[in-house]
Protein backbone atom coordinates (compact mmCIF):
# COMPACT_ATOMS: atom_id res chain seq x y z
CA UNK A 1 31.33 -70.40 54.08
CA UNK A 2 33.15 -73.68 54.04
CA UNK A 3 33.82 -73.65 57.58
CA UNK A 4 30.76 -72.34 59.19
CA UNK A 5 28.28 -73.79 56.56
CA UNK A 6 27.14 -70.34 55.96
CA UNK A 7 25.88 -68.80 59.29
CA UNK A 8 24.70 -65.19 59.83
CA UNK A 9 27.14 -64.71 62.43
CA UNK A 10 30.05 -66.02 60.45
CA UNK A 11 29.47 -63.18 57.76
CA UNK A 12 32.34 -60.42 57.65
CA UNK A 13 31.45 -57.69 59.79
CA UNK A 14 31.71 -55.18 56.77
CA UNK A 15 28.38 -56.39 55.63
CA UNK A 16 26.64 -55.05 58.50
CA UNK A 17 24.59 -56.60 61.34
CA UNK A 18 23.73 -59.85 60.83
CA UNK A 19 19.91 -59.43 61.65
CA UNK A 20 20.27 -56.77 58.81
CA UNK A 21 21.55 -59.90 56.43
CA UNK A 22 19.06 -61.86 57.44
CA UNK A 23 15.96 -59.61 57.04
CA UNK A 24 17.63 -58.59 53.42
CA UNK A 25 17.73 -62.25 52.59
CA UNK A 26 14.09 -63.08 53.39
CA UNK A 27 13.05 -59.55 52.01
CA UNK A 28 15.29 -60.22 48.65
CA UNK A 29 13.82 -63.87 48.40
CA UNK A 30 10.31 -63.00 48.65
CA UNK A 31 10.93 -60.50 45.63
CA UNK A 32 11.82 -63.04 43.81
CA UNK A 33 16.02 -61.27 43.44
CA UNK A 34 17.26 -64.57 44.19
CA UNK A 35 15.77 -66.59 41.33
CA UNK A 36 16.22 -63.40 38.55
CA UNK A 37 20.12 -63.24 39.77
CA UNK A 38 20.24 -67.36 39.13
CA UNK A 39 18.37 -67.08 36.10
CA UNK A 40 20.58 -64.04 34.68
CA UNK A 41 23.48 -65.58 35.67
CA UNK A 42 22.29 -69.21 33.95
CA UNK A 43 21.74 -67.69 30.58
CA UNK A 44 25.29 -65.67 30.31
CA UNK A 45 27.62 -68.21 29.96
CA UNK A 46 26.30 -70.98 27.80
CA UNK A 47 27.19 -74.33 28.83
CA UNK A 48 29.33 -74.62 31.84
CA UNK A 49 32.39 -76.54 31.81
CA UNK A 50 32.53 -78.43 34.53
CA UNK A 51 29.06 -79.49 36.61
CA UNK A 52 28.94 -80.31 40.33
CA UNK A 53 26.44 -82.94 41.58
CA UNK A 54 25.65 -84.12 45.11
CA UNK A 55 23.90 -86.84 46.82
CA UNK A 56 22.37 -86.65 49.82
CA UNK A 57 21.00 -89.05 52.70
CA UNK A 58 17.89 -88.29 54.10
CA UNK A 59 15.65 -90.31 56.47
CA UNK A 60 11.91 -91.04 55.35
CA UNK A 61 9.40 -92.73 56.62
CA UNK A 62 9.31 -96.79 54.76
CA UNK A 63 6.16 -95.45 52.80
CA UNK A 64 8.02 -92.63 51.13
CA UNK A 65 9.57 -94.50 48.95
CA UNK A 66 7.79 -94.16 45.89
CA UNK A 67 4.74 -94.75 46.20
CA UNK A 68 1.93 -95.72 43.37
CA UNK A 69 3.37 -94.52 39.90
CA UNK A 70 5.84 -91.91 41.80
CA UNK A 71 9.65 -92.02 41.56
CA UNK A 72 11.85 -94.12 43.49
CA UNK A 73 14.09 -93.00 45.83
CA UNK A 74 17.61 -93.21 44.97
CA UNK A 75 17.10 -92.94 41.15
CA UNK A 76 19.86 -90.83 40.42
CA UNK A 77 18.99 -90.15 36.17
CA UNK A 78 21.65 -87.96 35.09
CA UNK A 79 19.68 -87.59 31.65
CA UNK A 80 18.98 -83.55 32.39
CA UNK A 81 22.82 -82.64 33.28
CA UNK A 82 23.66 -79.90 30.80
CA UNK A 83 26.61 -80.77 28.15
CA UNK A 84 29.76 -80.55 30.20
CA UNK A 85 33.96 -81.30 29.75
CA UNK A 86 33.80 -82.19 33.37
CA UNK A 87 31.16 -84.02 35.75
CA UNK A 88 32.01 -83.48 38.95
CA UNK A 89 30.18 -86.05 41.92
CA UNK A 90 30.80 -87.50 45.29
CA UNK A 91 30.63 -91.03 45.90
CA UNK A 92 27.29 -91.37 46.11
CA UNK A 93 27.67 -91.26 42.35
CA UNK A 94 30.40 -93.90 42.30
CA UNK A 95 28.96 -96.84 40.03
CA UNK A 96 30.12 -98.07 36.56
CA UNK A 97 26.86 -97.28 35.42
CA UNK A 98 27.15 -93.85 36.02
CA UNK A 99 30.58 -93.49 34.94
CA UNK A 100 29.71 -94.99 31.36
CA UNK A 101 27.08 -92.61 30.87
CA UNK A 102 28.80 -89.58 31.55
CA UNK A 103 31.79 -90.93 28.86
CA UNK A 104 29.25 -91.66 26.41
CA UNK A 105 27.87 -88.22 27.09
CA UNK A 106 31.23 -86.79 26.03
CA UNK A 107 32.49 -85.82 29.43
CA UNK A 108 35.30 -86.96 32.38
CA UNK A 109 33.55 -88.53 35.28
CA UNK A 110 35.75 -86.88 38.28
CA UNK A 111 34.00 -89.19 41.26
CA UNK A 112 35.82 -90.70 44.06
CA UNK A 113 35.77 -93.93 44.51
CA UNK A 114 33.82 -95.68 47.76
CA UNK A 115 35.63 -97.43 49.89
CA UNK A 116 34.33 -100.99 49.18
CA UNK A 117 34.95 -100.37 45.43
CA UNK A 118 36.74 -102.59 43.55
């Protein structure tokens, strides 16, 4: 998955032919499977240990910003992370800001660095 970023021909021939996959995927997802496995899965555990986070860079038109009353892009409000030893984030996440709220929300900020930090 790592390598191939999670192709349908990159899947281990025991699971059959990859058409097969990919109808099974649509079919499963238009059931609804995917989103009763996630929520199942959610609610066994309790609170995870460690959370992964992950920025992202997409290109928008200059109007898409935020608009009238909307959000602004780049707001990165970590205020609905579930309670967690361990925040994990890549460097889009690497400000002091960020870092002090994720202390003061009991947990270790495990972010690294950006190249031009100081």
């Amino acid at each position: 998955m790592l390598k191939s970023g999670g192709r349908w021909i990159d899947a281990p021939p025991e699971y059959g032919p990859k058409k097969t996959l990919y109808n099974r995927y649509v079919r499963w997802a238009a059931k609804g499977v995917w989103m009763d496995l996630f929520h199942v899965l959610a609610q066994a555990g309790g609170p995870p240990v460690e959370v992964l986070i992950d920025s992202s860079a997409v290109k928008a038109h200059r109007s898409a910003s935020g608009g009238k009353g909307g959000e602004k892009s780049g707001d990165r409000s970590l205020a609905r992370l579930p309670p967690c030893e361990i925040l994990h984030g890549d460097k889009g996440y690497d400000s002091n800001a960020i870092r002090r709220q994720v202390e003061k929300d009991g947990a270790m900020p495990n972010i690294p660095p950006k190249v031009n930090r100081k």
